[in-house]
Protein backbone atom coordinates (compact mmCIF):
# COMPACT_ATOMS: atom_id res chain seq x y z
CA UNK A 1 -22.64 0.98 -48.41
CA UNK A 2 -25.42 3.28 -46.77
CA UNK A 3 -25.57 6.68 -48.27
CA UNK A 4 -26.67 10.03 -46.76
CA UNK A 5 -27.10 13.04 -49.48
CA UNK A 6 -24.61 15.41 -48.01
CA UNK A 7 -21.59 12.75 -48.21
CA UNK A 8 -22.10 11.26 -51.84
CA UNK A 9 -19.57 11.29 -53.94
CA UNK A 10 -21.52 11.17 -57.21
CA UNK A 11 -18.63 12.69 -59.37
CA UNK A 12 -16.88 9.98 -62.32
CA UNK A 13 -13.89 12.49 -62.11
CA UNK A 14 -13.77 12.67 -58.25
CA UNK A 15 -13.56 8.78 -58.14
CA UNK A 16 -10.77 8.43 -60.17
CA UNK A 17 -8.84 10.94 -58.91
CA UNK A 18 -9.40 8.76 -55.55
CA UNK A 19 -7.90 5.63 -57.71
CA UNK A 20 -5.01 7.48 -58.94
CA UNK A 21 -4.14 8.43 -55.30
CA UNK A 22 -4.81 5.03 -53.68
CA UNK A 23 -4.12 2.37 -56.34
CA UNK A 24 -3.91 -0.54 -53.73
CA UNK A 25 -7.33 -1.90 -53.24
CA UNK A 26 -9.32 -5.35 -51.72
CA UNK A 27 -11.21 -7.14 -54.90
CA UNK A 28 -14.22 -9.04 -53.37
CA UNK A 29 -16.04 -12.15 -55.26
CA UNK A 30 -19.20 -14.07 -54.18
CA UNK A 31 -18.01 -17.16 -55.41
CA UNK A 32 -19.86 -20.82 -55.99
CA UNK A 33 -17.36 -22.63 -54.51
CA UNK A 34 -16.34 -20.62 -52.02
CA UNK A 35 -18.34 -18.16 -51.04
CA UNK A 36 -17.24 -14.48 -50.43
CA UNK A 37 -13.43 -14.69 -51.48
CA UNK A 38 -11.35 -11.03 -50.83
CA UNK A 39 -8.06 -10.19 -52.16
CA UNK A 40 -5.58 -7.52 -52.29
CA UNK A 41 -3.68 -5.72 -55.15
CA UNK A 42 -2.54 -3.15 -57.11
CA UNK A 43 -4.60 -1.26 -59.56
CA UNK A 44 -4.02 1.29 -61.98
CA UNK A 45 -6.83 3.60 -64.47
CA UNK A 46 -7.11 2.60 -67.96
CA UNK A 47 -6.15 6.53 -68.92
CA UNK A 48 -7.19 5.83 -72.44
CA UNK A 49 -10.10 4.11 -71.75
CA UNK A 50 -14.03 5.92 -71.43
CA UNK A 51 -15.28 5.41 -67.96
CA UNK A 52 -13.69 4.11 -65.13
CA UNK A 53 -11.27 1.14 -66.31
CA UNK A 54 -9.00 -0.49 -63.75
CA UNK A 55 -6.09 -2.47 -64.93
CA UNK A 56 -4.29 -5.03 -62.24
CA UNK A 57 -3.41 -8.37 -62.19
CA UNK A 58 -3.56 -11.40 -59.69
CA UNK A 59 -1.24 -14.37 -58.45
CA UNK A 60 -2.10 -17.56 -59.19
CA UNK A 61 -4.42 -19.62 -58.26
CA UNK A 62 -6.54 -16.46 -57.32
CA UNK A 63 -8.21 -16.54 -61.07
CA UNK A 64 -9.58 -19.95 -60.19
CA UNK A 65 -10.36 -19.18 -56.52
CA UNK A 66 -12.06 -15.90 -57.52
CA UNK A 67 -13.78 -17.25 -60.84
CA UNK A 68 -12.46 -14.20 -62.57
CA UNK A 69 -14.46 -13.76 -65.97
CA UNK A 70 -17.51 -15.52 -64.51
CA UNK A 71 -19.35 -13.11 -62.77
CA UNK A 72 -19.45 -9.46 -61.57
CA UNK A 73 -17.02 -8.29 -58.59
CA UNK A 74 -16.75 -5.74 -56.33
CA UNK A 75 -13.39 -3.78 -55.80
CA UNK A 76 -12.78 -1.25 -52.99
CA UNK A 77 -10.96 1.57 -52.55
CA UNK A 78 -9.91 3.10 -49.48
CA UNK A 79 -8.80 6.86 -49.61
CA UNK A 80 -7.78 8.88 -46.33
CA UNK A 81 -9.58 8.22 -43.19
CA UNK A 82 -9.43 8.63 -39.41
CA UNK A 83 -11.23 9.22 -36.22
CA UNK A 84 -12.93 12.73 -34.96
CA UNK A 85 -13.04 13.24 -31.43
CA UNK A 86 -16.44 14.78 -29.86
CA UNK A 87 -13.91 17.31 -28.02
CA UNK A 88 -12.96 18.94 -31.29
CA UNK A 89 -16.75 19.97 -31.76
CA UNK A 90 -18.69 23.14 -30.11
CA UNK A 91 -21.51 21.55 -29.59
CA UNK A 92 -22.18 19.71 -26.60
CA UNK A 93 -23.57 17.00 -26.40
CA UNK A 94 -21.76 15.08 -28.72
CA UNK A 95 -20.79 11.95 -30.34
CA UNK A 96 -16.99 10.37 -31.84
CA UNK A 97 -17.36 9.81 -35.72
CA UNK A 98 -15.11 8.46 -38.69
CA UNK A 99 -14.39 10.56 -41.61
CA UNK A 100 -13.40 8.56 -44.72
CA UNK A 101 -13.24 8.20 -48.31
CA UNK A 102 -14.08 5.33 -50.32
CA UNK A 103 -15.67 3.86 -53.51
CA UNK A 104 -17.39 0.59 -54.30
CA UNK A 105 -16.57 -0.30 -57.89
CA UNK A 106 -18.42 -3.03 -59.77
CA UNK A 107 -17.48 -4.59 -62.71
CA UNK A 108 -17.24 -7.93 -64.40
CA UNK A 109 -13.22 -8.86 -65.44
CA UNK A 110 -11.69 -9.56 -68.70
CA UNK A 111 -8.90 -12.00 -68.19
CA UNK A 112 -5.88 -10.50 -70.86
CA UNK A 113 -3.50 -12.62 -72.80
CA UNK A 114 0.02 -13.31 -71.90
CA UNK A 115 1.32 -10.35 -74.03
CA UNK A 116 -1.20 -7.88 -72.59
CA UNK A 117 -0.72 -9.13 -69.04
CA UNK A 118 3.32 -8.64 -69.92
CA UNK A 119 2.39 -4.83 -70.53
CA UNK A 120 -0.28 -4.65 -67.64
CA UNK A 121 2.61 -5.59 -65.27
CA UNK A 122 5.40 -3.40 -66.95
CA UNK A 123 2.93 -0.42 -66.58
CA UNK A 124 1.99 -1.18 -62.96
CA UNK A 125 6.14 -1.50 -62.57
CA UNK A 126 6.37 2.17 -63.93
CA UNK A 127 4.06 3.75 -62.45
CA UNK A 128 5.45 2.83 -58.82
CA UNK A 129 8.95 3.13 -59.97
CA UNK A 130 8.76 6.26 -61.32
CA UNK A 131 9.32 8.47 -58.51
CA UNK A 132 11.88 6.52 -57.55
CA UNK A 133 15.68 8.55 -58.17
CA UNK A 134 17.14 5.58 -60.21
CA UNK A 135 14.04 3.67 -61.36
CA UNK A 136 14.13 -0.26 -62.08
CA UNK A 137 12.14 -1.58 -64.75
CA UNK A 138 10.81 -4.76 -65.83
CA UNK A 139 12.86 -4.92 -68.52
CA UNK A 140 15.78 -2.85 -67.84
CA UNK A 141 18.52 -5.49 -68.63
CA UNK A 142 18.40 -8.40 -70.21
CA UNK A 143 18.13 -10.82 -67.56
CA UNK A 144 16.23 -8.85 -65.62
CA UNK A 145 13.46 -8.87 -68.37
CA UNK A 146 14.11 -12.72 -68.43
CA UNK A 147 13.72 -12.92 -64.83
CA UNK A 148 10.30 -11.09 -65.34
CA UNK A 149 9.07 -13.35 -67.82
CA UNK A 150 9.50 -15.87 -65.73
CA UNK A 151 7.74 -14.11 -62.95
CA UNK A 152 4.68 -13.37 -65.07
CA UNK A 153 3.64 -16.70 -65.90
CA UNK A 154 2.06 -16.92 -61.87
CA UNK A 155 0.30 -14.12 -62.54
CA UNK A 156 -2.66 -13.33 -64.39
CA UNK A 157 -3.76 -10.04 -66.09
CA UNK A 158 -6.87 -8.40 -65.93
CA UNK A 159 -9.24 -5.49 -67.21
CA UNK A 160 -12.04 -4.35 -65.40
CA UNK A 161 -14.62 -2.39 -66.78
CA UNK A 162 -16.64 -0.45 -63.99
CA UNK A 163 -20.42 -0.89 -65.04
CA UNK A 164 -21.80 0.90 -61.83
CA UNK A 165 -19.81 2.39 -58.59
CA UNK A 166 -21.14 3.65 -54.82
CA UNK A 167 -18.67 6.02 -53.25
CA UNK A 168 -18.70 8.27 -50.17
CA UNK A 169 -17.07 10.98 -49.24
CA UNK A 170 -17.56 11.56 -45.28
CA UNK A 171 -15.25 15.04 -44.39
CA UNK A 172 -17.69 16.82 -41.99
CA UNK A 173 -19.79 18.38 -44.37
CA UNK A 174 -22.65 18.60 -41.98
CA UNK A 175 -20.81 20.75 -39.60
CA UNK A 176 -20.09 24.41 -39.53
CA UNK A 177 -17.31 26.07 -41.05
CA UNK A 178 -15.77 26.75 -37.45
CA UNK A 179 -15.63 23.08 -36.48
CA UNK A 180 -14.74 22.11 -39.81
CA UNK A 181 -11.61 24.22 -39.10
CA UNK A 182 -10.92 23.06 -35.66
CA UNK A 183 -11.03 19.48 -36.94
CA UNK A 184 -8.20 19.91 -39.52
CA UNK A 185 -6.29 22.07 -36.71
CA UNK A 186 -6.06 19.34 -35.20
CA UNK A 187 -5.85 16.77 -37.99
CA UNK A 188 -2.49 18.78 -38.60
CA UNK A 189 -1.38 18.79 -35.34
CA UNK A 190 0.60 16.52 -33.16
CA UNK A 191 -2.10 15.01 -31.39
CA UNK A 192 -3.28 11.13 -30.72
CA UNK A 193 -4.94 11.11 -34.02
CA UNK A 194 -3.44 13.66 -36.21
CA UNK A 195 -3.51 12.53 -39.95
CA UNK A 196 -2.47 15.02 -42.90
CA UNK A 197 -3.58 13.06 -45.05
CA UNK A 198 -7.10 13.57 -43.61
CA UNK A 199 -6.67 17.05 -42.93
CA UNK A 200 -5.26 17.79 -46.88
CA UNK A 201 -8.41 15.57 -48.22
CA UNK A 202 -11.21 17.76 -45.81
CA UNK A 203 -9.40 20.71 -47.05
CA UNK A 204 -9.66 19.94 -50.49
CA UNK A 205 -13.66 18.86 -50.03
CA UNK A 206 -14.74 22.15 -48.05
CA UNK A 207 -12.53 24.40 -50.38
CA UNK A 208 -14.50 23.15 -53.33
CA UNK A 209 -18.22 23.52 -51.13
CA UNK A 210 -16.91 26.81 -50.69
CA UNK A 211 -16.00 27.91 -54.26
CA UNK A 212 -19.29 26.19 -55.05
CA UNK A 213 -21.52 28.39 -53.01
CA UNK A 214 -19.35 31.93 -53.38
C-alpha cells in the first residue's frame, strides 16, 4: 500500500481500535500451489495478548488451500470509506478522491488444537451475539452445544501474531478546516453519497489533529 506522511496511521492503539470496529476481514496467501489465494472471515483481538493478536478461524479445506502455518500472510482490514466529490471543495480546479481506512496486517498463523479452536469459536459466537436482546450461544443447551461440536470439526482455529502492519488513514487531512467541514456536512446529509459512518470516522481524525495542535 503506497503511503503519503500526512495519512499514516502509525499508531498500535489506533489499529486495533480499527479491528475491534471492523472484525470481518479478507486473509491473503501467496501460495506454492496456488498462487495468491484470498479469503474472508471473522476476526477478533487477542485482548490479553502484547501486540496486535488476531484470533479467527477458517472452513475447511481453506488450511490446506492457504498453507496456513507455512508461511507469512497478509490480512486486511477495511474500516469506513467512501467517495468525495470535487463540488464539496472551494478550490477550483479540482479532482474526485476516496477517503478510507485500512490496515495491512502481516503475520505468520499458528494452527490451535481442537479444544482451543472450540473456545476460539465460542468467543467469536459471543462477541457477535452479545448485543443481541436474547443472545444464543454455542453452548446454550445441550444439543445445541452438540450440534456445535459437530460443526467445529470443518473448521479450523487459528492465532495470528502480527509481526509488522501498513495502515492508512485517508480523512482529508490535507485540506482546510472549512472543507473538511463541508465534506462531513455532506457525509451526514441525504445526498448520493452520504455515509455516517465516514462522516463519524473524519470527525473523530480531525478532532484529535485539533486537540493535538491547541
Amino acid at each position: 500500500m503506497r503511503q503519503n506522511p500526512s495519512f499514516t496511521m502509525a499508531s498500535e492503539d489506533a489499529v486495533k481500535r480499527l479491528i475491534r470496529e471492523h472484525p470481518w476481514m479478507t486473509i491473503v496467501s501467496q501460495t506454492s500451489a496456488a498462487g495468491l489465494v484470498a479469503s474472508h472471515y471473522p476476526v477478533l483481538l487477542d485482548e490479553t495478548a502484547e501486540g496486535i493478536v488476531l484470533l479467527t478461524h477458517v472452513g475447511r479445506p481453506d488450511d490446506v488451500v492457504h498453507e496456513l502455518g507455512r508461511h507469512e500472510i497478509l490480512v486486511i482490514v477495511q474500516g469506513p470509506h467512501g467517495y468525495i466529490s470535487p463540488g464539496w471543495y472551494d478550490a477550483s480546479p479540482a479532482v474526485p478522491t476516496w477517503n478510507f481506512v485500512t490496515a495491512h496486517l502481516y503475520g505468520t498463523p499458528e494452527l490451535l488444537s481442537a479444544d482451543e479452536n472450540l473456545r476460539v469459536l465460542e468467543a467469536l459466537v459471543d462477541h457477535f451475539e452479545d448485543p443481541m436482546p436474547e443472545p444464543r450461544r454455542m453452548r446454550g443447551t445441550a444439543e445445541n452445544s452438540a450440534y456445535a461440536d459437530s460443526i467445529a470439526t470443518g473448521t479450523v482455529g487459528l492465532r495470528i501474531p502480527i509481526t509488522r502492519f501498513v495502515a492508512k488513514n485517508k480523512m482529508s487531512q490535507n485540506k482546510p478546516a472549512e472543507t473538511v467541514d463541508r465534506i462531513i456536512a455532506e457525509l451526514e446529509g441525504d445526498g448520493p453519497y452520504a455515509s455516517p459512518a465516514l462522516a463519524a470516522e473524519m470527525r473523530r481524525t480531525h478532532e484529535t489533529i485539533r486537540a493535538a495542535r491547541a
